[in-house]
N, C-alpha and C. Protein backbone atom coordinates (compact mmCIF):
# COMPACT_ATOMS: atom_id res chain seq x y z
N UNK A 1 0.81 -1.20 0.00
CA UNK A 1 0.00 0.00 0.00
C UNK A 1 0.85 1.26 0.00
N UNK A 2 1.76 1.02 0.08
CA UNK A 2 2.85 2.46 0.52
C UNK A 2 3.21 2.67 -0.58
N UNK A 3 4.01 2.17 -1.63
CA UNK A 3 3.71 1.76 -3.10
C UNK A 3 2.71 2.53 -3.72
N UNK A 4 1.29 1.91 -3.68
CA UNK A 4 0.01 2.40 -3.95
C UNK A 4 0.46 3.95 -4.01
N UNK A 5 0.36 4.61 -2.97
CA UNK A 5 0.09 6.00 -2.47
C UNK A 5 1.39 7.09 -2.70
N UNK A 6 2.97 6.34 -2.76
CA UNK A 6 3.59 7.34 -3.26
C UNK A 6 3.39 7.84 -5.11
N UNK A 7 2.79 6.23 -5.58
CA UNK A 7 2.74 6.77 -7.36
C UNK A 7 1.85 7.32 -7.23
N UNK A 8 0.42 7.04 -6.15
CA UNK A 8 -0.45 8.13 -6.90
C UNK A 8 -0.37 9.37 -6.69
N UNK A 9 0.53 9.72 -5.44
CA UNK A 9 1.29 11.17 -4.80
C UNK A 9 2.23 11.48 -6.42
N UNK A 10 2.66 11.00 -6.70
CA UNK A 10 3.61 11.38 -7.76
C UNK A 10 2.52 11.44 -8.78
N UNK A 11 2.08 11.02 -9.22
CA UNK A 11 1.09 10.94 -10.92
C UNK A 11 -0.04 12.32 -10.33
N UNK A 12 -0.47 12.42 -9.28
CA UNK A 12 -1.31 13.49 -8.81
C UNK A 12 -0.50 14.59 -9.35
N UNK A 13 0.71 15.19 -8.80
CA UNK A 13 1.81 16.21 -9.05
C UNK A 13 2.13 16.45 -10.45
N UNK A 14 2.37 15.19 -11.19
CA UNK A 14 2.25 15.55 -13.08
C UNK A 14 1.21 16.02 -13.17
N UNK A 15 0.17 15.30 -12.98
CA UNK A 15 -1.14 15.90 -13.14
C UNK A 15 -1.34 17.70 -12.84
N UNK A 16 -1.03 17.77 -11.90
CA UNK A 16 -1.15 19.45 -11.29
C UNK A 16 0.08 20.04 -11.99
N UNK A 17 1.08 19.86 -12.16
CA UNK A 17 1.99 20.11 -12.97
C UNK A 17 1.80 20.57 -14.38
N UNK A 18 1.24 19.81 -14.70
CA UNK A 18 0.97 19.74 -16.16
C UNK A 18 -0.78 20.72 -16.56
N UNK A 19 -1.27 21.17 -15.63
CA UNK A 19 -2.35 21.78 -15.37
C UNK A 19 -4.01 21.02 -16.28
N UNK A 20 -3.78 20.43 -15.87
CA UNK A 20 -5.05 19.05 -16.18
C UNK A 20 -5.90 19.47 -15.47
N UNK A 21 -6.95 20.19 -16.06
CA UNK A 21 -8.23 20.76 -15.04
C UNK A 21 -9.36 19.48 -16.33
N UNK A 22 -10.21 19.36 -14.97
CA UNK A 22 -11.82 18.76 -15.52
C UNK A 22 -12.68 17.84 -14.45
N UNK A 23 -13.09 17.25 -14.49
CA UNK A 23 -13.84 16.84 -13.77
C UNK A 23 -13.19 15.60 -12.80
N UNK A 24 -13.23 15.55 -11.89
CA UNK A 24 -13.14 14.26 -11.25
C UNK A 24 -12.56 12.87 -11.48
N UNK A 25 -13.80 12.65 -12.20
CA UNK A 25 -13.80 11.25 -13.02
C UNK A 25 -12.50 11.23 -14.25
N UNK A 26 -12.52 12.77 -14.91
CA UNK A 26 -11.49 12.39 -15.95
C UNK A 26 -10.24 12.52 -15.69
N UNK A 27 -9.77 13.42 -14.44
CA UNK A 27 -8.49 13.00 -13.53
C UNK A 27 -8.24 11.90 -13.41
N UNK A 28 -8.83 11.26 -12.90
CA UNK A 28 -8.96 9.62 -12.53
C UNK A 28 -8.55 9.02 -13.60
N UNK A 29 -8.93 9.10 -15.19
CA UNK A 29 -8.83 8.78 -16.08
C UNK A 29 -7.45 8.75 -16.75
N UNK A 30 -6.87 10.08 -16.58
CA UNK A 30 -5.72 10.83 -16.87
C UNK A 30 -4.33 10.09 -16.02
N UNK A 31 -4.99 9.85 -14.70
CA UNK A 31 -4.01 9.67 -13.60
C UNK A 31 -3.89 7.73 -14.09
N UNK A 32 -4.37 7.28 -14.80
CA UNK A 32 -4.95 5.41 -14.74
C UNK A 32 -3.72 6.10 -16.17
N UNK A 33 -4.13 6.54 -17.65
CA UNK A 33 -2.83 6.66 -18.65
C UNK A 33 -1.72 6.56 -18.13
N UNK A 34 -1.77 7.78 -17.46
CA UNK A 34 -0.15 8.10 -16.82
C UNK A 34 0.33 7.16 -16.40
N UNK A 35 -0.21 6.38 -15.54
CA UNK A 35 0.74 5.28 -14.80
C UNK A 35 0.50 4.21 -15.82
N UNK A 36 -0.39 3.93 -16.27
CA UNK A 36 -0.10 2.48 -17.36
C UNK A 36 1.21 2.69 -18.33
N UNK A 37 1.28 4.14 -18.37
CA UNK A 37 2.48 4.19 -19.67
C UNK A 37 4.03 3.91 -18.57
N UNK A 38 3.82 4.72 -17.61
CA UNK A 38 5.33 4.32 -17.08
C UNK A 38 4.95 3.20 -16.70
N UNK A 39 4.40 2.45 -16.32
CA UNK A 39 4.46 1.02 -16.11
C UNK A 39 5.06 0.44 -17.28
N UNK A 40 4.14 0.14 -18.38
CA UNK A 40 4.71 -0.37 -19.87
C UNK A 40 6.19 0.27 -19.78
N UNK A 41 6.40 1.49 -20.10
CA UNK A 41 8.12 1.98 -20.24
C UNK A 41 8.63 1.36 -19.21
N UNK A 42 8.57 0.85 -17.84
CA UNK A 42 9.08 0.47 -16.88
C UNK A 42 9.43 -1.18 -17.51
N UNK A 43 8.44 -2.11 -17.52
CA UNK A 43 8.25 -3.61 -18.11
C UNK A 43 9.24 -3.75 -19.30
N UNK A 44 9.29 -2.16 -19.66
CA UNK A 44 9.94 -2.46 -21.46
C UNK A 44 11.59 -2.50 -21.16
N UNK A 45 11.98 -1.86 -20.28
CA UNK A 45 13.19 -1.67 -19.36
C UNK A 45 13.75 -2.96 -18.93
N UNK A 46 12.86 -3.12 -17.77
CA UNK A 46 13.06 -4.36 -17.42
C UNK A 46 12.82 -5.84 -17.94
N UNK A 47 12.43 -5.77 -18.87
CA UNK A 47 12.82 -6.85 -20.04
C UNK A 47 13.53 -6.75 -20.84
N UNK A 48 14.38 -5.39 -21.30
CA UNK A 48 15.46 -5.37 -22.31
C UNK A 48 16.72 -5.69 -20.93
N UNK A 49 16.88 -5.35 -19.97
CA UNK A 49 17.45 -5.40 -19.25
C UNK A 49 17.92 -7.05 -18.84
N UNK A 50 16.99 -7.39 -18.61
CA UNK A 50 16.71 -8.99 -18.02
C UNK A 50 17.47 -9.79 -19.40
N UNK A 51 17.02 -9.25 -20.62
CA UNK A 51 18.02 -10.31 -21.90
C UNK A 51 19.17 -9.93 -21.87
N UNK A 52 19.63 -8.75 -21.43
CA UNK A 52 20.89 -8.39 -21.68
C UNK A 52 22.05 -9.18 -20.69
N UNK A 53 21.30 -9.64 -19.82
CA UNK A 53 22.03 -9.86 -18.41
C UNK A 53 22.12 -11.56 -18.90
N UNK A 54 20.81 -12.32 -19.55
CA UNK A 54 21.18 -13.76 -19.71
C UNK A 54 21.87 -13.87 -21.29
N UNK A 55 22.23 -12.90 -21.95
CA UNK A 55 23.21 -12.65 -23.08
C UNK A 55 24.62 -12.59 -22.08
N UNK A 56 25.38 -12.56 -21.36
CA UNK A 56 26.52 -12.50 -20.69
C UNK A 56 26.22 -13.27 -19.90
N UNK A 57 25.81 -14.42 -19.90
CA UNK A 57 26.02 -15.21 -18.64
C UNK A 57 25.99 -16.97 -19.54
C-alpha cells in the first residue's frame, strides 16, 4: 500500500503540474494513462534489461 500512495502522490503532481483541469472522473482517467504508460516503459526496461544480463552469462 505504501507503493500504492507514493505513485499516486507522484502521478497526482504531473497531473497538477501539467495543469489538467476537468472533472473528477477524468483525472482519474488521466491519472490510470499516466501510470499504465510508465508502467509499460518500466516492463519495457526491465525486459530489455533482463536479456541483456542472460546474453553474458
Amino acid at each position: 500500500l505504501v507503493w500504492r500512495d507514493a505513485i499516486k502522490e507522484f502521478i497526482n503532481t504531473l497531473v497538477a503540474n501539467f495543469s489538467i483541469n476537468g472533472s473528477p472522473g477524468l483525472i482519474t482517467f488521466y491519472t490510470a494513462i499516466i501510470t499504465t504508460i510508465i508502467a509499460a516503459v518500466g516492463i519495457v526496461l526491465i525486459t530489455k534489461w533482463s536479456v541483456q544480463t542472460e546474453k553474458k552469462v
